[in-house]
N, C-alpha and C. Protein backbone atom coordinates (compact mmCIF):
# COMPACT_ATOMS: atom_id res chain seq x y z
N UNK A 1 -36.94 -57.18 -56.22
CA UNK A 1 -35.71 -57.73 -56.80
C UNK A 1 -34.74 -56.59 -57.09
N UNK A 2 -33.32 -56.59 -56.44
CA UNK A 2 -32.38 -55.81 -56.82
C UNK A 2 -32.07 -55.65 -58.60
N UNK A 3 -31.66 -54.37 -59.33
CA UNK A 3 -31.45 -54.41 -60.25
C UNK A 3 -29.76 -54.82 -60.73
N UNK A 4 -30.01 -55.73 -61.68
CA UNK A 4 -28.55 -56.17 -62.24
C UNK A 4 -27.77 -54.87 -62.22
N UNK A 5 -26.65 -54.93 -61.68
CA UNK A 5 -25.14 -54.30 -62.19
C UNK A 5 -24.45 -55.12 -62.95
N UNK A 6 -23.82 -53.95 -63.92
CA UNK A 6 -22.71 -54.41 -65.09
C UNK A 6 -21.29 -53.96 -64.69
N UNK A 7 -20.35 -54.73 -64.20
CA UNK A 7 -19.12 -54.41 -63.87
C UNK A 7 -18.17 -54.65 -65.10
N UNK A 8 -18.31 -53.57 -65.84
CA UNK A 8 -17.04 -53.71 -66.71
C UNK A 8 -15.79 -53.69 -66.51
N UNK A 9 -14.45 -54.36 -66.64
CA UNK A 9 -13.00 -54.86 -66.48
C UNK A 9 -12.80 -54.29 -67.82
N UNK A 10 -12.01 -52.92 -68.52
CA UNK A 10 -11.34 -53.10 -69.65
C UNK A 10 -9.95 -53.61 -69.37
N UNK A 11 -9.10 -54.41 -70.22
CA UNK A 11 -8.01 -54.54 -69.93
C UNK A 11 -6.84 -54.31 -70.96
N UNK A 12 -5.61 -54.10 -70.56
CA UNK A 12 -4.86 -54.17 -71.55
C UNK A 12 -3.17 -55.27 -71.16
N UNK A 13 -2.87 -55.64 -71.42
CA UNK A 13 -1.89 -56.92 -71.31
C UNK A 13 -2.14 -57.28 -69.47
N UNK A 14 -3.35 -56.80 -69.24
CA UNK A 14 -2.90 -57.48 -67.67
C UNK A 14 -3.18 -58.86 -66.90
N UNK A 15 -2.32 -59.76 -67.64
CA UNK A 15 -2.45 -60.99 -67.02
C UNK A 15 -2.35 -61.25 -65.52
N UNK A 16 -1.12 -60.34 -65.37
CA UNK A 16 -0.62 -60.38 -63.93
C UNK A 16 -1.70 -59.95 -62.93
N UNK A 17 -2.85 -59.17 -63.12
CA UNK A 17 -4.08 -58.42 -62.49
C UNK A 17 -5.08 -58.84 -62.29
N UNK A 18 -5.43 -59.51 -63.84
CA UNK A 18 -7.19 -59.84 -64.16
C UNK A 18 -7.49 -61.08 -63.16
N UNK A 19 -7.12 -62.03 -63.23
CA UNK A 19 -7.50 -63.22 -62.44
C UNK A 19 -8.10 -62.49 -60.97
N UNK A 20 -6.77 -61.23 -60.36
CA UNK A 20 -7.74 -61.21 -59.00
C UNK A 20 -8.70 -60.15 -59.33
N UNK A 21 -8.67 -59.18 -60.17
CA UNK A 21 -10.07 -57.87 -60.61
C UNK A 21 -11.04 -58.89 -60.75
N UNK A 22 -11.27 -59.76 -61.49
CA UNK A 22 -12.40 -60.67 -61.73
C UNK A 22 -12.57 -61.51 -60.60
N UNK A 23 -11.74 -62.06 -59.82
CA UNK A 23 -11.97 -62.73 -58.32
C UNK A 23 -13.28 -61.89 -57.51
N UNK A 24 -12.10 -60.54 -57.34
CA UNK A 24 -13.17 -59.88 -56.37
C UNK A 24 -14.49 -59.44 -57.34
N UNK A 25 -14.26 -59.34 -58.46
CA UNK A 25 -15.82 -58.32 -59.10
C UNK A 25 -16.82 -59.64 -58.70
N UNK A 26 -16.39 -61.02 -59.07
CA UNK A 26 -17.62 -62.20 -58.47
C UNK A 26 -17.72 -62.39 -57.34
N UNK A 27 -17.11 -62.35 -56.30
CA UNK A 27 -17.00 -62.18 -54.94
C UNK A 27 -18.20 -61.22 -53.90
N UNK A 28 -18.44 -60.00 -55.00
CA UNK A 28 -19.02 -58.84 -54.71
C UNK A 28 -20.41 -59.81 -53.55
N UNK A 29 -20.69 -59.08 -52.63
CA UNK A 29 -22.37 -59.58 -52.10
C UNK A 29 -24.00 -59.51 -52.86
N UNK A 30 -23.77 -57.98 -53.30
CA UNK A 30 -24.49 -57.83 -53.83
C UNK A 30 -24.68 -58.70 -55.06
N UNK A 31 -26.72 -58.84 -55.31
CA UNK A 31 -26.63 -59.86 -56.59
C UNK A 31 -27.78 -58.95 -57.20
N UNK A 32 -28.41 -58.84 -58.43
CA UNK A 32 -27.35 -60.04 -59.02
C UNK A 32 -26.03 -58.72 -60.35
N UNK A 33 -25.25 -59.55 -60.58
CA UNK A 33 -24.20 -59.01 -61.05
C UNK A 33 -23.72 -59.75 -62.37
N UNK A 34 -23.01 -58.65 -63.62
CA UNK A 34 -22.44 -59.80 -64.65
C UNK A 34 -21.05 -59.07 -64.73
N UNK A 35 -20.49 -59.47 -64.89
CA UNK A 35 -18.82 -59.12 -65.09
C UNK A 35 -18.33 -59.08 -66.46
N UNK A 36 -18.24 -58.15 -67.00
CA UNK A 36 -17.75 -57.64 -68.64
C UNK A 36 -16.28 -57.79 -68.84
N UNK A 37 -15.42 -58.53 -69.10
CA UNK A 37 -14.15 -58.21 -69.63
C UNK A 37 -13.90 -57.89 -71.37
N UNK A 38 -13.57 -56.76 -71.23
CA UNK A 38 -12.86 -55.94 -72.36
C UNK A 38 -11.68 -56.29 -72.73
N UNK A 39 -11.05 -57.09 -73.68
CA UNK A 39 -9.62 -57.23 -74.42
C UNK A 39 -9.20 -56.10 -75.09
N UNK A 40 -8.28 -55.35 -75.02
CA UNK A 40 -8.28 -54.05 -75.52
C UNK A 40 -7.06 -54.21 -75.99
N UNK A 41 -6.45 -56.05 -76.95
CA UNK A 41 -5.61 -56.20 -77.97
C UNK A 41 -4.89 -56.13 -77.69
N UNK A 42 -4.89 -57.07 -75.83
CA UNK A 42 -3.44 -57.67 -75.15
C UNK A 42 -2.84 -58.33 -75.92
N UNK A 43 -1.52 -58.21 -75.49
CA UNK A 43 -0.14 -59.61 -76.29
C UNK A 43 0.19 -60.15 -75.35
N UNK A 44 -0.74 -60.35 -74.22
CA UNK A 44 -0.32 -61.46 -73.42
C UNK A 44 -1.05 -62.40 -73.36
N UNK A 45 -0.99 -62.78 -72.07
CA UNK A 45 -2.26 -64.36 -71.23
C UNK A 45 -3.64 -63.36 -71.00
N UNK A 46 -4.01 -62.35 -71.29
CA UNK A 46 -5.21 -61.76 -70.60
C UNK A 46 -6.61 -62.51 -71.39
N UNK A 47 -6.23 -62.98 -72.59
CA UNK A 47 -7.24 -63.61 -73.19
C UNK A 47 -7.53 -65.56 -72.21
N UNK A 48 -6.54 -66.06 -72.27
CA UNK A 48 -6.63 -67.70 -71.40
C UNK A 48 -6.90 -67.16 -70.10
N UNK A 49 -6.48 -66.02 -69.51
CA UNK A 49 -7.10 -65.88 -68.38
C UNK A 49 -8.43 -65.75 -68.12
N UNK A 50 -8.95 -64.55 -68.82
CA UNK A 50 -10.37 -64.23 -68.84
C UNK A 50 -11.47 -65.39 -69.37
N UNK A 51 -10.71 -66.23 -70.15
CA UNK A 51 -11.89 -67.51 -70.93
C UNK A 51 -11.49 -68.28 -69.53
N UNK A 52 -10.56 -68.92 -68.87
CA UNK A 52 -10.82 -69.57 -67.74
C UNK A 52 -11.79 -69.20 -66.79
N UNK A 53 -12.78 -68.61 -67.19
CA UNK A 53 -14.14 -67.99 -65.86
C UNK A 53 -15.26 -69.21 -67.06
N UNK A 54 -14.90 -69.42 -67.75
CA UNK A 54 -16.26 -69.73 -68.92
C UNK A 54 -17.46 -68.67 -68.24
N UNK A 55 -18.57 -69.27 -68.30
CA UNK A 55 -19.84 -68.62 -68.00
C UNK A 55 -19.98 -67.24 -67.48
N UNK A 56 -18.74 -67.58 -66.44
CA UNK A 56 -19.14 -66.66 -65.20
C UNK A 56 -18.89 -65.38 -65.37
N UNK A 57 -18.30 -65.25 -66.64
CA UNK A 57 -18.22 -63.72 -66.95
C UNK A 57 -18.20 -63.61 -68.79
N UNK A 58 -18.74 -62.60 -69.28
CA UNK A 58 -18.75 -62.29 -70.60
C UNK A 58 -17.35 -61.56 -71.24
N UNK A 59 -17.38 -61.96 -72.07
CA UNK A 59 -15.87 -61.64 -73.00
C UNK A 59 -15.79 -61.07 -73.90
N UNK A 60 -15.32 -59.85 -74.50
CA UNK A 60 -15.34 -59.30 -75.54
C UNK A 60 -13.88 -58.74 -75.72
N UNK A 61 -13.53 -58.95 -76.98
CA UNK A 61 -12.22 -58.48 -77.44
C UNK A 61 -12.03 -57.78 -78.76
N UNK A 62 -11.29 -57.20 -78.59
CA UNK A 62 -11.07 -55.44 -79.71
C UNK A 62 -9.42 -55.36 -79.91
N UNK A 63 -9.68 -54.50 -80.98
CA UNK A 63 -8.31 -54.18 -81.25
C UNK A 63 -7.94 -53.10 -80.30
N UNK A 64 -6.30 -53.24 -79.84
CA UNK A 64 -6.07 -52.23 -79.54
C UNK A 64 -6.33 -50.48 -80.08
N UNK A 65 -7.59 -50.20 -78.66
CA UNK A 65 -7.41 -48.38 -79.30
C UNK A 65 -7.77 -47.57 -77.68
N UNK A 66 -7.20 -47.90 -76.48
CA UNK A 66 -7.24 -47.67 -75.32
C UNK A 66 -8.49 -47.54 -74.73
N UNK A 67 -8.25 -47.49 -73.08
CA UNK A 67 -8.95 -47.53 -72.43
C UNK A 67 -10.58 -46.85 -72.57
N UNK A 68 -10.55 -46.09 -72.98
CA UNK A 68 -11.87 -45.64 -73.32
C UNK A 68 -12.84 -46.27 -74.39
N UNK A 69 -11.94 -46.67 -75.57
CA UNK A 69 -12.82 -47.41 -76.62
C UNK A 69 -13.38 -49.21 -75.96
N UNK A 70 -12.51 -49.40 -74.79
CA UNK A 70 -12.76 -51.02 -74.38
C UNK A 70 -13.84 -50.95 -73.51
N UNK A 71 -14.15 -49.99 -72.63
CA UNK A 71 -15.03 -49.17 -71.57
C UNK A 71 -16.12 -49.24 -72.49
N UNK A 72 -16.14 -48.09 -73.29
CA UNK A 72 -17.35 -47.90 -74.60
C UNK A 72 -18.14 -49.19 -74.88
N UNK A 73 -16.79 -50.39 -75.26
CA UNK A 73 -17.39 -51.55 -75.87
C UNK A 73 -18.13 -52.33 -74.72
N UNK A 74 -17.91 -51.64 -73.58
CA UNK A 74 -18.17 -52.77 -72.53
C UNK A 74 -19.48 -52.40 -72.18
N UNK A 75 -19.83 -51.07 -72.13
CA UNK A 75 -20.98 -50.30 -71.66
C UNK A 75 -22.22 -50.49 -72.71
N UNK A 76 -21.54 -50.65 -74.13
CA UNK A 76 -22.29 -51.03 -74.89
C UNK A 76 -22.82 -52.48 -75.64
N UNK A 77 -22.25 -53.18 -74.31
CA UNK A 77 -22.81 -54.50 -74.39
C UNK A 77 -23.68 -55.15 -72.93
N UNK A 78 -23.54 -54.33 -71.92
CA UNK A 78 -24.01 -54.43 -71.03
C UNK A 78 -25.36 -54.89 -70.69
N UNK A 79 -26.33 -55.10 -69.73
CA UNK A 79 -27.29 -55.74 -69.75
C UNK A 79 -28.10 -54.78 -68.52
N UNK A 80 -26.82 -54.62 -67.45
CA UNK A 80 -27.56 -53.96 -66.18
C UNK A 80 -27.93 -52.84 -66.27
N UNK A 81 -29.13 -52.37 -65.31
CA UNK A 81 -29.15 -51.42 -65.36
C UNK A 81 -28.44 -49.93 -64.65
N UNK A 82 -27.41 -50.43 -63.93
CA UNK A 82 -26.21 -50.01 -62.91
C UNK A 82 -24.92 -50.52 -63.40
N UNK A 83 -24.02 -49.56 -63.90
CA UNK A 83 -22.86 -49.47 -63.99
C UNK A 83 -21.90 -49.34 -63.34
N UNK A 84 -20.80 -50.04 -63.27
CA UNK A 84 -19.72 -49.85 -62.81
C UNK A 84 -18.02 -49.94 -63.28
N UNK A 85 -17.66 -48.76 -63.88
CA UNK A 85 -16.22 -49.55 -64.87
C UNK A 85 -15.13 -49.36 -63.95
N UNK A 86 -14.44 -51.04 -63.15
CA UNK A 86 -12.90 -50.49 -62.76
C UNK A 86 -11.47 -50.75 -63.30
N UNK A 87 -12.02 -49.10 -64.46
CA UNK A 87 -10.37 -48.92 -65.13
C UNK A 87 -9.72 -48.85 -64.60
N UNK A 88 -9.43 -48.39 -63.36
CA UNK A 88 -8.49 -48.08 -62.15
C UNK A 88 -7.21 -49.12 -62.47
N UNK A 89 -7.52 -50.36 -62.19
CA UNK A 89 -7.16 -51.31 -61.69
C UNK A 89 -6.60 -52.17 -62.50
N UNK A 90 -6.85 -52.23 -63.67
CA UNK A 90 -5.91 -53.10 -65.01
C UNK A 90 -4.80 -51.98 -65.20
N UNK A 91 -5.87 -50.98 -65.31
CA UNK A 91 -4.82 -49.96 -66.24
C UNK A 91 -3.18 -49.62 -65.42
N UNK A 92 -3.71 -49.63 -64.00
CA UNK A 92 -2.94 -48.78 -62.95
C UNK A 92 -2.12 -50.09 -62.27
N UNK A 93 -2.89 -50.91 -62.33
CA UNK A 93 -2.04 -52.43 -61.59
C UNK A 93 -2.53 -52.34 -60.18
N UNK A 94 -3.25 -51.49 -59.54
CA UNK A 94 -4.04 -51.49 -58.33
C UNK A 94 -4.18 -53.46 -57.68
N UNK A 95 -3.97 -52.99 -56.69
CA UNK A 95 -3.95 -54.65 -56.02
C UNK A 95 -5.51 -55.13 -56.45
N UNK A 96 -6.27 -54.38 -55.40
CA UNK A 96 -8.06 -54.63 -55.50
C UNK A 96 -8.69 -53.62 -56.31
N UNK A 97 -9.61 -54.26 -56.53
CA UNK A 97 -10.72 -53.25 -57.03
C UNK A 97 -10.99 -52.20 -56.11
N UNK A 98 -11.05 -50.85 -57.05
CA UNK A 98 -10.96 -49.80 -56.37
C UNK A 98 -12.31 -49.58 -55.72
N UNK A 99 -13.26 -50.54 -56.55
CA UNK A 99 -14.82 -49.75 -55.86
C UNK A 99 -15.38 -51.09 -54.78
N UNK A 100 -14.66 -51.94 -55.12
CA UNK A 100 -14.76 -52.43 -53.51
C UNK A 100 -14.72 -52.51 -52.31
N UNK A 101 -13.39 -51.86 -51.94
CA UNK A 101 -13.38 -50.57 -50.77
C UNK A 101 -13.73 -49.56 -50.52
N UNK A 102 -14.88 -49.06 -51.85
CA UNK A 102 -15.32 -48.05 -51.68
C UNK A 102 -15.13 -46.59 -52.22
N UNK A 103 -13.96 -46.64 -52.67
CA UNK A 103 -13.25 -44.93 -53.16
C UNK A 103 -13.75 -44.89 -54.78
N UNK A 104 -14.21 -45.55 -55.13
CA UNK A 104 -15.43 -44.86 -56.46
C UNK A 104 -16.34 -44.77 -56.08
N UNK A 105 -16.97 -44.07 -57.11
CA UNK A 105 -18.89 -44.74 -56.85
C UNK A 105 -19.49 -45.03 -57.94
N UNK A 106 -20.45 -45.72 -57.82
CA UNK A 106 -21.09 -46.20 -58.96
C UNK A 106 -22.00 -45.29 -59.54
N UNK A 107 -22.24 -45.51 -60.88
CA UNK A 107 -22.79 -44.76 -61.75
C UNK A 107 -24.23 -45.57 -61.85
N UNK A 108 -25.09 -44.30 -61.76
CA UNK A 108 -26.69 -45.46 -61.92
C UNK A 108 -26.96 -44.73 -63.85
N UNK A 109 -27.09 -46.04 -64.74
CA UNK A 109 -27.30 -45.43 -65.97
C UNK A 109 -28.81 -46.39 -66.35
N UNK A 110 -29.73 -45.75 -66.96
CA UNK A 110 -30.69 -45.99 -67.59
C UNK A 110 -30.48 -46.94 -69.21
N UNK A 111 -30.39 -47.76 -69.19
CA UNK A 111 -29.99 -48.16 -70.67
C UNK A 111 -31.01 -47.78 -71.99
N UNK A 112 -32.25 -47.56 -71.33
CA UNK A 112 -33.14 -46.80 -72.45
C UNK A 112 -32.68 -45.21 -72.79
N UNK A 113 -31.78 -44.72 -71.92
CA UNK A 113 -31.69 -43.00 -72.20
C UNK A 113 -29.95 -42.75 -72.65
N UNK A 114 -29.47 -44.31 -72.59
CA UNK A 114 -27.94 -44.26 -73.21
C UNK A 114 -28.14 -43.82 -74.64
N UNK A 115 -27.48 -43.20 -75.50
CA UNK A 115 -26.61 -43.17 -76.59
C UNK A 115 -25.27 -43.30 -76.53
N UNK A 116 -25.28 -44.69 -77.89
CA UNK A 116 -24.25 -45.40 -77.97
C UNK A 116 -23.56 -45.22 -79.03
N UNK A 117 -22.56 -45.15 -79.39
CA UNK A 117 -21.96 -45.01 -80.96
C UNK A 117 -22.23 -45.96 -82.01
């Protein structure tokens, strides 16, 4: 059995983005997979967007304190044992996910040897 990946999405007001970052992160072939969205204390639609997945992806929301603290929160709720965060792509407004085509790479993390804050 392949090991779960955790694709964390932090976001910050990107309504205009998330619908397709989360398209393609479920899209992915590989299984099995959970999709993390990070609220990182949008003032927009990024919250009705991200609850329109119900199930299909997990939700967590924070006060605004940037990209790194929503990442943090995301990594530290995670389940898989393979990581993947694409900040790229909320933050930057990137069309696709950057590690779908390939130009990241994934991070293999042990969740027993993480320290977390």
């Amino acid at each position: 059995m392949n090991p779960l990946v955790s694709i964390v999405i932090p976001v910050y007001n990107g309504e205009n983005f998330l619908k397709e970052a989360i398209d393609s992160a479920l899209a992915q072939t590989y299984e099995p997979i959970e999709v993390i969205i990070v609220n990182d204390g949008s003032k927009d639609k990024t919250e009705e967007v991200a609850l329109s997945y119900g199930d299909k992806v997990r939700y967590f929301v924070k006060e605004n304190g940037g990209v790194s603290t929503a990442l943090n929160l995301g990594i530290a709720n995670m389940r898989g044992s393979i990581f993947h965060g694409s900040v790229m792509t909320i933050y930057i407004g990137l069309r696709k996910l950057s590690w779908k085509s390939g130009r990241s790479r994934t991070i293999r993390r042990k969740l027993s040897t993480q320290t977390m804050p």
